[in-house]
C-alpha atoms as a PDB file:
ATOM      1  CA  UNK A   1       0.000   0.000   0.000  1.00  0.00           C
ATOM      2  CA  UNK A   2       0.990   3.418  -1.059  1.00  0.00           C
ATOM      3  CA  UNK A   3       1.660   5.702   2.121  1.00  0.00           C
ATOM      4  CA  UNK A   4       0.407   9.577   0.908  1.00  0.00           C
ATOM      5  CA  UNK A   5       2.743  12.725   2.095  1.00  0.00           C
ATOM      6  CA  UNK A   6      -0.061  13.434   4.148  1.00  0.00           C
ATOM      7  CA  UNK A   7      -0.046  10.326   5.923  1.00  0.00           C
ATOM      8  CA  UNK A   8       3.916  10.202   6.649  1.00  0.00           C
ATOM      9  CA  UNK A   9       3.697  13.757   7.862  1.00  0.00           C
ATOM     10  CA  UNK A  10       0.909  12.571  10.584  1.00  0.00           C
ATOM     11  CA  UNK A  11       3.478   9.292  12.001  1.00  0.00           C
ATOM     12  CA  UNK A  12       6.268  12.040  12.187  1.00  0.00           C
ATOM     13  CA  UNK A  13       4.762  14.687  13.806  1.00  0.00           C
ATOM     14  CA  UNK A  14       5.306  14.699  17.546  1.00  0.00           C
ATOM     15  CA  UNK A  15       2.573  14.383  19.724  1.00  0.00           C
ATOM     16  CA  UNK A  16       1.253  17.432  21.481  1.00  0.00           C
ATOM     17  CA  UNK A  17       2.912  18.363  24.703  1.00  0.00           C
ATOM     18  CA  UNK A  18       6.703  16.795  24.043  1.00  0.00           C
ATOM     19  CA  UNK A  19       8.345  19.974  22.889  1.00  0.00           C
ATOM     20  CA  UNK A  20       8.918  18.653  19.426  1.00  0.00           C
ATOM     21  CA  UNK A  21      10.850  15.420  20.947  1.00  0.00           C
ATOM     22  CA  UNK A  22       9.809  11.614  21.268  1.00  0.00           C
ATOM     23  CA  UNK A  23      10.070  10.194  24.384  1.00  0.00           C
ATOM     24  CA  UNK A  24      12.496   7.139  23.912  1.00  0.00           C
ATOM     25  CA  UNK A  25      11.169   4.059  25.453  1.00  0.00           C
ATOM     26  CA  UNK A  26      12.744   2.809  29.006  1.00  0.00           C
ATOM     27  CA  UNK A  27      12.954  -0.648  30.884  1.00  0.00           C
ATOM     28  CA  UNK A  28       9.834  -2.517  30.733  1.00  0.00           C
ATOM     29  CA  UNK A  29       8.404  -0.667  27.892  1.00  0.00           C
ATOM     30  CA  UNK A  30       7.986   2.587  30.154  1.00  0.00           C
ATOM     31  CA  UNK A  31       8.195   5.450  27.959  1.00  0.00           C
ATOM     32  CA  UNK A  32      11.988   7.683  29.502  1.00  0.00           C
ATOM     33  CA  UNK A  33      12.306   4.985  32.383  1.00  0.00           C
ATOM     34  CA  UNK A  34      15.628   3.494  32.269  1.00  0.00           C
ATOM     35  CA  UNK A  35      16.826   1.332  35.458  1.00  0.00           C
ATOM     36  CA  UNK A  36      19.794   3.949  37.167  1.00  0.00           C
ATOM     37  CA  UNK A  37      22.562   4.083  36.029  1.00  0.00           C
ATOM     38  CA  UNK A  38      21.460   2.739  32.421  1.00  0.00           C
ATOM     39  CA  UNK A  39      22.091   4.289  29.208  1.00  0.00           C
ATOM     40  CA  UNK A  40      18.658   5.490  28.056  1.00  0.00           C
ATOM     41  CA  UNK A  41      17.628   3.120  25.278  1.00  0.00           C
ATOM     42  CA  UNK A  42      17.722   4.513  21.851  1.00  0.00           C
ATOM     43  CA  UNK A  43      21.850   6.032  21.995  1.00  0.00           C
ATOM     44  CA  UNK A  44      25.086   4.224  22.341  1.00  0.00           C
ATOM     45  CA  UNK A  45      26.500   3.101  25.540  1.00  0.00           C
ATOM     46  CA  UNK A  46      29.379   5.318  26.540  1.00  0.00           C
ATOM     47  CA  UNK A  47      32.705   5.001  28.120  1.00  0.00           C
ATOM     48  CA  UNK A  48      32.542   5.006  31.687  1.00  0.00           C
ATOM     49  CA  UNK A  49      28.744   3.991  31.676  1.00  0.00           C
ATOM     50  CA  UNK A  50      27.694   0.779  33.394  1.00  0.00           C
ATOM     51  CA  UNK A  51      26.206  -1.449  31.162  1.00  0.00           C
ATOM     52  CA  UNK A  52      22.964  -3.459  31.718  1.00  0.00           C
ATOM     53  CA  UNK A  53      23.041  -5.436  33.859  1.00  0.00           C
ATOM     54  CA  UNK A  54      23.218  -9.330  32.060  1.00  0.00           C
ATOM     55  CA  UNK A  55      21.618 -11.342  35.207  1.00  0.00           C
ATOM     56  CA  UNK A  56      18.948 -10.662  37.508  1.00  0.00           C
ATOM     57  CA  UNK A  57      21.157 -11.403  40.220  1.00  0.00           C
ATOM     58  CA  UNK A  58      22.833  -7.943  39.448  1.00  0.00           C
ATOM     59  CA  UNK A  59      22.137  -4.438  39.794  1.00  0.00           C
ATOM     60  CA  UNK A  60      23.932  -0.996  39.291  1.00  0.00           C
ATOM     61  CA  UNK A  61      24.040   1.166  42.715  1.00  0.00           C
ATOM     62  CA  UNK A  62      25.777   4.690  42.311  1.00  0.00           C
ATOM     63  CA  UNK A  63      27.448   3.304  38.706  1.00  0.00           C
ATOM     64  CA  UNK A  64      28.684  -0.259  40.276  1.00  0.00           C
ATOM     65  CA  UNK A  65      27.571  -3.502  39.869  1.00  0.00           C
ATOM     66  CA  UNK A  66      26.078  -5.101  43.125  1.00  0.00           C
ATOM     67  CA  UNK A  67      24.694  -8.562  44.080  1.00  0.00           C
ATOM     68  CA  UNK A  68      21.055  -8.812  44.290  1.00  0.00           C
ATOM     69  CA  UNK A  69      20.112 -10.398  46.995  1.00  0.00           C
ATOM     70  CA  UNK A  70      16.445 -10.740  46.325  1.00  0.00           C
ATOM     71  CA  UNK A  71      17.202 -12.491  43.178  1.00  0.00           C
ATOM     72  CA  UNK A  72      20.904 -14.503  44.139  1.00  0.00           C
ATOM     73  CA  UNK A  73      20.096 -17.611  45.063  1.00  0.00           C
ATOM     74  CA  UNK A  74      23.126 -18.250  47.124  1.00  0.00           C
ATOM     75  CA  UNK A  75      21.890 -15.084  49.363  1.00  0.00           C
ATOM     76  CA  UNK A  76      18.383 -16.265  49.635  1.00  0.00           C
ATOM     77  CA  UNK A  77      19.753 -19.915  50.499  1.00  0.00           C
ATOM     78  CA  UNK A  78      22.241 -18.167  53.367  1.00  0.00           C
ATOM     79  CA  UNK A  79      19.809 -15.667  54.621  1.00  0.00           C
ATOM     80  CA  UNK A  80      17.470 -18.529  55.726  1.00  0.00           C
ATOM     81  CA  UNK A  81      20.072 -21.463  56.576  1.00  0.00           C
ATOM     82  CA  UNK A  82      21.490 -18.419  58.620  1.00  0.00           C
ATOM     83  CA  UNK A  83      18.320 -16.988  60.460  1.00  0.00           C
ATOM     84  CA  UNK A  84      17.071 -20.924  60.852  1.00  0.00           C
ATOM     85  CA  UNK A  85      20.076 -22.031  62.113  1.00  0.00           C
ATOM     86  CA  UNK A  86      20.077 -19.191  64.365  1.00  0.00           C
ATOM     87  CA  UNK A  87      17.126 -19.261  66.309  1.00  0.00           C
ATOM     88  CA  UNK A  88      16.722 -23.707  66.000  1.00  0.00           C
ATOM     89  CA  UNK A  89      19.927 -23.693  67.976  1.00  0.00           C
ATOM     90  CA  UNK A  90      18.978 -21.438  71.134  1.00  0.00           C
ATOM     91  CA  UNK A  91      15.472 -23.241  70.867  1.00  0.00           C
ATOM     92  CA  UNK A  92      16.859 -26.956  71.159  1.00  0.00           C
ATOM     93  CA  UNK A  93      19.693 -26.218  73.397  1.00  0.00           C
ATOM     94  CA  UNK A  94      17.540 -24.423  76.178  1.00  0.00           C
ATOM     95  CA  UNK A  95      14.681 -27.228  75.915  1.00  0.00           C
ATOM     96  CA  UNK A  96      16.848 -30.367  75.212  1.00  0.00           C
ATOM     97  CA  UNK A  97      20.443 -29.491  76.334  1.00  0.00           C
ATOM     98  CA  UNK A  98      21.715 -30.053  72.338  1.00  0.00           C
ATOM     99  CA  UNK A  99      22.887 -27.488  69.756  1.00  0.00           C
ATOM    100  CA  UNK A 100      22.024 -27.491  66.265  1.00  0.00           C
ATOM    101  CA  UNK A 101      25.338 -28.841  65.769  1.00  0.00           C
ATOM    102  CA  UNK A 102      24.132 -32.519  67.416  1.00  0.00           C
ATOM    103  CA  UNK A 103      20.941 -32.393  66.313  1.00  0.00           C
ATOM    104  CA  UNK A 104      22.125 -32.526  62.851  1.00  0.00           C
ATOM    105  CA  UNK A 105      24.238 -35.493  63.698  1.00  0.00           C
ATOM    106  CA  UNK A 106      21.265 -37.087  65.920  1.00  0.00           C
ATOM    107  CA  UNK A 107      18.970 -36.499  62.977  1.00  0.00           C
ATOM    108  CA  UNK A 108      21.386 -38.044  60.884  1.00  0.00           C
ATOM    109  CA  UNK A 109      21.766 -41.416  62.842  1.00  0.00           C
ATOM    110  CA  UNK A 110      18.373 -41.764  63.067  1.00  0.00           C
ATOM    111  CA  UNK A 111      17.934 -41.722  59.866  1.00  0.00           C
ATOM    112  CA  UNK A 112      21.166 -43.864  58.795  1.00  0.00           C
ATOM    113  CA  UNK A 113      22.460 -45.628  61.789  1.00  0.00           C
ATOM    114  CA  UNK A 114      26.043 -46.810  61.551  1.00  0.00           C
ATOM    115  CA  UNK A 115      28.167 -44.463  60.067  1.00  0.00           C
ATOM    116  CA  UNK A 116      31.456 -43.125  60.979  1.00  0.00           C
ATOM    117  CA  UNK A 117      31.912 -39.878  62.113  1.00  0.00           C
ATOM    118  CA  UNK A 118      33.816 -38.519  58.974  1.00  0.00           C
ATOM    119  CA  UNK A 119      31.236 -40.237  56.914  1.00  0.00           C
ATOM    120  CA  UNK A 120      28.632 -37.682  58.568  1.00  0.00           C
ATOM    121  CA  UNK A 121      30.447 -34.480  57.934  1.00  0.00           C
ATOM    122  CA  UNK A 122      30.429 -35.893  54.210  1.00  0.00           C
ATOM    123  CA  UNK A 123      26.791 -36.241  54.064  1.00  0.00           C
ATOM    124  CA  UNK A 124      26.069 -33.440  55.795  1.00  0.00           C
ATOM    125  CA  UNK A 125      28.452 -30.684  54.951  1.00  0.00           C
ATOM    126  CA  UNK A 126      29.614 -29.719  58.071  1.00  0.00           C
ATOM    127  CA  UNK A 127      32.978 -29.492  59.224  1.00  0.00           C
ATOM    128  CA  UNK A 128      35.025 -32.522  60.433  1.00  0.00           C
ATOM    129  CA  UNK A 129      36.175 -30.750  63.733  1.00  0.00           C
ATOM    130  CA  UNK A 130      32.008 -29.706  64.342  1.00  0.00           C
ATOM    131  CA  UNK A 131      31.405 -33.134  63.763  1.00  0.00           C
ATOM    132  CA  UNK A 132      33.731 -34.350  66.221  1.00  0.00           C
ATOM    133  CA  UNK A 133      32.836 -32.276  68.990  1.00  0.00           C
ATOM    134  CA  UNK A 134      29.520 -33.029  68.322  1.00  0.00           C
ATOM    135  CA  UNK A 135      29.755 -36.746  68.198  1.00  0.00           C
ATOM    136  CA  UNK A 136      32.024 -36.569  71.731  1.00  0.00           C
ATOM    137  CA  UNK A 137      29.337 -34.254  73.392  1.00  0.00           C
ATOM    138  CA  UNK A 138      26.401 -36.846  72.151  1.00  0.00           C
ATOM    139  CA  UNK A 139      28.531 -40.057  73.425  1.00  0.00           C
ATOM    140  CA  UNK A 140      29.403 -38.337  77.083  1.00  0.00           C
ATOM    141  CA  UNK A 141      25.401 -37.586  77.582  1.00  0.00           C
ATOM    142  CA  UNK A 142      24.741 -41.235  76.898  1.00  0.00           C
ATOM    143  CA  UNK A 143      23.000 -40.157  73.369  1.00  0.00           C
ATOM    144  CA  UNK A 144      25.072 -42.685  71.227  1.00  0.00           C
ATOM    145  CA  UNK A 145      26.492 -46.082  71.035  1.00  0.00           C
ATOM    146  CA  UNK A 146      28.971 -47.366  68.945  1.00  0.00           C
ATOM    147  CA  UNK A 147      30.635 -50.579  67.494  1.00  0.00           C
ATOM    148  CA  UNK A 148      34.140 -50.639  66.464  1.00  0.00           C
ATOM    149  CA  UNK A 149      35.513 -51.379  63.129  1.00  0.00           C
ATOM    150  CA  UNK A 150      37.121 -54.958  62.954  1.00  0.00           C
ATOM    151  CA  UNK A 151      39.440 -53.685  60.338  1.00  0.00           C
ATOM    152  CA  UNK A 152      40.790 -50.873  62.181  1.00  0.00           C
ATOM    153  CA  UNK A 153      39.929 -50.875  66.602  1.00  0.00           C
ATOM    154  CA  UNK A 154      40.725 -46.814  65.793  1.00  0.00           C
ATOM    155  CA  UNK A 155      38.102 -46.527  64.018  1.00  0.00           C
ATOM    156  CA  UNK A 156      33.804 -46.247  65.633  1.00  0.00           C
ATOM    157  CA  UNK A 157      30.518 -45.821  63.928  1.00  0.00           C
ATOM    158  CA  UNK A 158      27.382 -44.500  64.925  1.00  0.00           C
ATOM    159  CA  UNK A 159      24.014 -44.805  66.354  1.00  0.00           C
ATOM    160  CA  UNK A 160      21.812 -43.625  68.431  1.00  0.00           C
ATOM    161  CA  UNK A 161      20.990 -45.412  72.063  1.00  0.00           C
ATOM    162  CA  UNK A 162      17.292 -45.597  73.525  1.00  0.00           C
ATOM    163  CA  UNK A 163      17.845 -42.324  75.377  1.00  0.00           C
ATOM    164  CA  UNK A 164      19.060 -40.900  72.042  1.00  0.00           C
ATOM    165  CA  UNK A 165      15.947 -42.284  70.438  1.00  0.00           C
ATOM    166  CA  UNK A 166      13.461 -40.772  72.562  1.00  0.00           C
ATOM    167  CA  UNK A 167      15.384 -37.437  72.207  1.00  0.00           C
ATOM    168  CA  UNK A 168      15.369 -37.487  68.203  1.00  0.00           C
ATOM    169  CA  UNK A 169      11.374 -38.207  68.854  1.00  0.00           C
ATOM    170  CA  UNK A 170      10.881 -34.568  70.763  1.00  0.00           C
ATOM    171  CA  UNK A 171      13.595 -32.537  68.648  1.00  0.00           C
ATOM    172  CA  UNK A 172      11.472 -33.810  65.953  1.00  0.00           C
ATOM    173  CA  UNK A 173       8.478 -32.729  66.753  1.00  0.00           C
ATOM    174  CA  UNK A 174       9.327 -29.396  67.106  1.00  0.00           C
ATOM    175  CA  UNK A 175      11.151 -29.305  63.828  1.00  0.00           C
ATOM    176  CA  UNK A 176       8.355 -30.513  61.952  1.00  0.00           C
ATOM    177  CA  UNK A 177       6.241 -27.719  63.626  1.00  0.00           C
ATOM    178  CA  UNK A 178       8.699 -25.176  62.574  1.00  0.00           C
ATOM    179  CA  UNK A 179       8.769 -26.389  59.047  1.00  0.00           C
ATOM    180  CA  UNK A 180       4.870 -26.358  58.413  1.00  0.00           C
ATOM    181  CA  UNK A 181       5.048 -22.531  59.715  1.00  0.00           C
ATOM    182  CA  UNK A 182       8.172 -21.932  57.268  1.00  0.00           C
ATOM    183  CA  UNK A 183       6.327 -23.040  54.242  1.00  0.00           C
ATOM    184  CA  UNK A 184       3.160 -21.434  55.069  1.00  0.00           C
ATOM    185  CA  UNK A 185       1.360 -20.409  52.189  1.00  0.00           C
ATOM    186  CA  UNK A 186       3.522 -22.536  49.963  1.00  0.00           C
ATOM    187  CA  UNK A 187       1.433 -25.775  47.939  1.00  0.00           C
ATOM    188  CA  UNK A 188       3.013 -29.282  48.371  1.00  0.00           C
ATOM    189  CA  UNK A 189       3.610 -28.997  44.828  1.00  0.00           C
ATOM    190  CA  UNK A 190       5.646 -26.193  44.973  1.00  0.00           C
ATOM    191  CA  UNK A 191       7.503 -27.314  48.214  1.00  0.00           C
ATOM    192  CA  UNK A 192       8.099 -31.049  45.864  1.00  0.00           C
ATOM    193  CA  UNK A 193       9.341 -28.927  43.472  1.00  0.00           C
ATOM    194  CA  UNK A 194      11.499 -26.491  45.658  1.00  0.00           C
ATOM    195  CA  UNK A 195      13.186 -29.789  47.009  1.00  0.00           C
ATOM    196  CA  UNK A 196      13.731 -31.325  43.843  1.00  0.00           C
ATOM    197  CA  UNK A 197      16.014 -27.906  42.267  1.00  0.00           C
ATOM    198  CA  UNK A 198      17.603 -27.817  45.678  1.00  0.00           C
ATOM    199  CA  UNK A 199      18.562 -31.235  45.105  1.00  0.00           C
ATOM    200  CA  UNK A 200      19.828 -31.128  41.920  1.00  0.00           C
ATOM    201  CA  UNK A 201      21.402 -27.873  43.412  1.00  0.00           C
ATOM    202  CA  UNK A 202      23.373 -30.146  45.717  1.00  0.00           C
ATOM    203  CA  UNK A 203      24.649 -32.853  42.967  1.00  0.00           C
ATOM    204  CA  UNK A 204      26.067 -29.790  41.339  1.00  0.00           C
ATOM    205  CA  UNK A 205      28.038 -28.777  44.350  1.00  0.00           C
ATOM    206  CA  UNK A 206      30.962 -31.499  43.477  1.00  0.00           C
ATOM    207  CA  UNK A 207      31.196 -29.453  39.663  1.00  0.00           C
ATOM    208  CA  UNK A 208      31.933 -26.117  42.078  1.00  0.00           C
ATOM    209  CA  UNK A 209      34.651 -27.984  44.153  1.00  0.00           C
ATOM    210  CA  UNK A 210      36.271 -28.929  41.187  1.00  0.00           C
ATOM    211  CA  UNK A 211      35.964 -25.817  39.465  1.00  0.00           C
ATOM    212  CA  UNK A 212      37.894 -23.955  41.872  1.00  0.00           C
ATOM    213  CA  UNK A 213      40.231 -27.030  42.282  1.00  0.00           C
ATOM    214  CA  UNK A 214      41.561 -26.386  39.003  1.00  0.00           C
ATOM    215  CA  UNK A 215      41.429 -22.658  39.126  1.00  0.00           C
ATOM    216  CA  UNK A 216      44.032 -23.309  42.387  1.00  0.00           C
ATOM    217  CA  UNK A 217      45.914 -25.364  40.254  1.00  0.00           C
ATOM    218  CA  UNK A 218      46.573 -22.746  37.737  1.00  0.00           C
ATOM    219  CA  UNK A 219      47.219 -20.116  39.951  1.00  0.00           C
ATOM    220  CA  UNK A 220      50.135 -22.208  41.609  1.00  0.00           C
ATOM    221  CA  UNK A 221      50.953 -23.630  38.514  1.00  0.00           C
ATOM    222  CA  UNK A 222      51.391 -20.407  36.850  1.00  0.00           C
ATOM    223  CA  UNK A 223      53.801 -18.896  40.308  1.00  0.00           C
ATOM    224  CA  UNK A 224      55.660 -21.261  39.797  1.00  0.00           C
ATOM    225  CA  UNK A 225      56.631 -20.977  36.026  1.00  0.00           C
ATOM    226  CA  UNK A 226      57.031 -17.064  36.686  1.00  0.00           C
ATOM    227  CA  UNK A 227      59.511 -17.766  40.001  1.00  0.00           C
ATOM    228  CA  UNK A 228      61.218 -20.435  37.400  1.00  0.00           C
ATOM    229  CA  UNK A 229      61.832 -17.845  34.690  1.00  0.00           C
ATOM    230  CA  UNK A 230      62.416 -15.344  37.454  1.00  0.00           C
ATOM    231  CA  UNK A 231      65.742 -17.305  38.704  1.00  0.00           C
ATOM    232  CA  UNK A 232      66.935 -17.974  34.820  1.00  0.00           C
ATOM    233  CA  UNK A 233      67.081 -14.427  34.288  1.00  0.00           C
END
């Protein structure tokens, strides 16, 4: 179709009120709104300008990049480990006598009686020495029994005795109260499918370790070439 003078004249004409200029259009299709720091969409990004951010785990505060934390998962996941941890520990240790520490390992052994004590700071994350403390405190309340290895008389695992038993029973009561007010308003779909990304989440943790494995590698790797051409010269 043919577009008349007429008609081109009426598209290019600026609408009444803009001073003879076109507002350019911003982040999410706001006419002039650009997030700060931003260049305005419609001219080049210039030196010294922050760009975009490329993730919504990033923002721009006073022309620097900054993490997110309503959008970086790793924040979100610390923020509430942190703040559960937090108050779960005073909780159990002034009505049961137990840290957060042991109840991890108690919750463990109840679960999977029998293991070791370094094979509990595998599954659970936490750090050998925690684990060992933890493990001693249990065994001098009379929380644990253990069996010793044949293969090596050093060597202990792990379970829980009656009294340990009946003390699992009424930490886990209360944690399963605290959970059902922590995913209040949340489906059981969404909670399945919460658990399922965190545990995928977790089977990616090894790719992380090894990431920075090599990365460490490198680094002394490459110190050591430079101190090596370093003594040639």
């Amino acid at each position: 179709m043919t577009m008349t003078k007429r008609s081109q004249s009426r598209l290019q004409k600026p609408p009444a009120g803009t001073g003879g200029k076109v507002a350019l259009a911003g982040a999410a299709g706001v006419p002039g709104r650009e997030p700060p720091g931003t260049a305005p969409a419609g001219r080049p990004h210039r030196r010294g300008e922050p760009a975009a951010p490329d993730s919504p785990s990033v923002l721009i505060v006073d022309g620097h990049r900054a993490a997110n934390f309503s959008e970086y998962t790793p924040a979100l996941i610390g923020m509430i480990y942190n703040r559960l941890s937090a108050s779960a520990s005073g909780l159990y240790r002034s009505r049961f006598g137990v840290g957060i520490s042991e109840w991890r390992v108690v919750g463990l052994l109840a679960a999977q009686p029998g293991l070791a004590a370094w094979r509990v700071s595998e599954i659970t994350g936490m750090d050998k020495a925690a684990v060992s403390r933890a493990v001693a405190s249990l065994d001098a309340a009379g929380l644990l029994d253990h069996d010793v290895l044949e293969t090596d008389g050093r060597r202990k695992t792990w379970r829980l005795s009656a009294r340990g038993h009946r003390l699992h029973e009424q930490i886990l009561d209360l944690a399963l109260a605290r959970e059902k007010i922590l995913m209040s308003g949340i489906s059981r779909r969404e909670i399945e499918k919460f658990n399922a990304i965190a545990r995928r989440m977790l089977a990616n943790l090894p790719l992380l370790e090894e990431s920075q494995t090599r990365k460490d590698a490198a680094r002394r790797n490459a110190a050591a070439a430079k101190k090596k051409r370093g003594r040639k010269q």
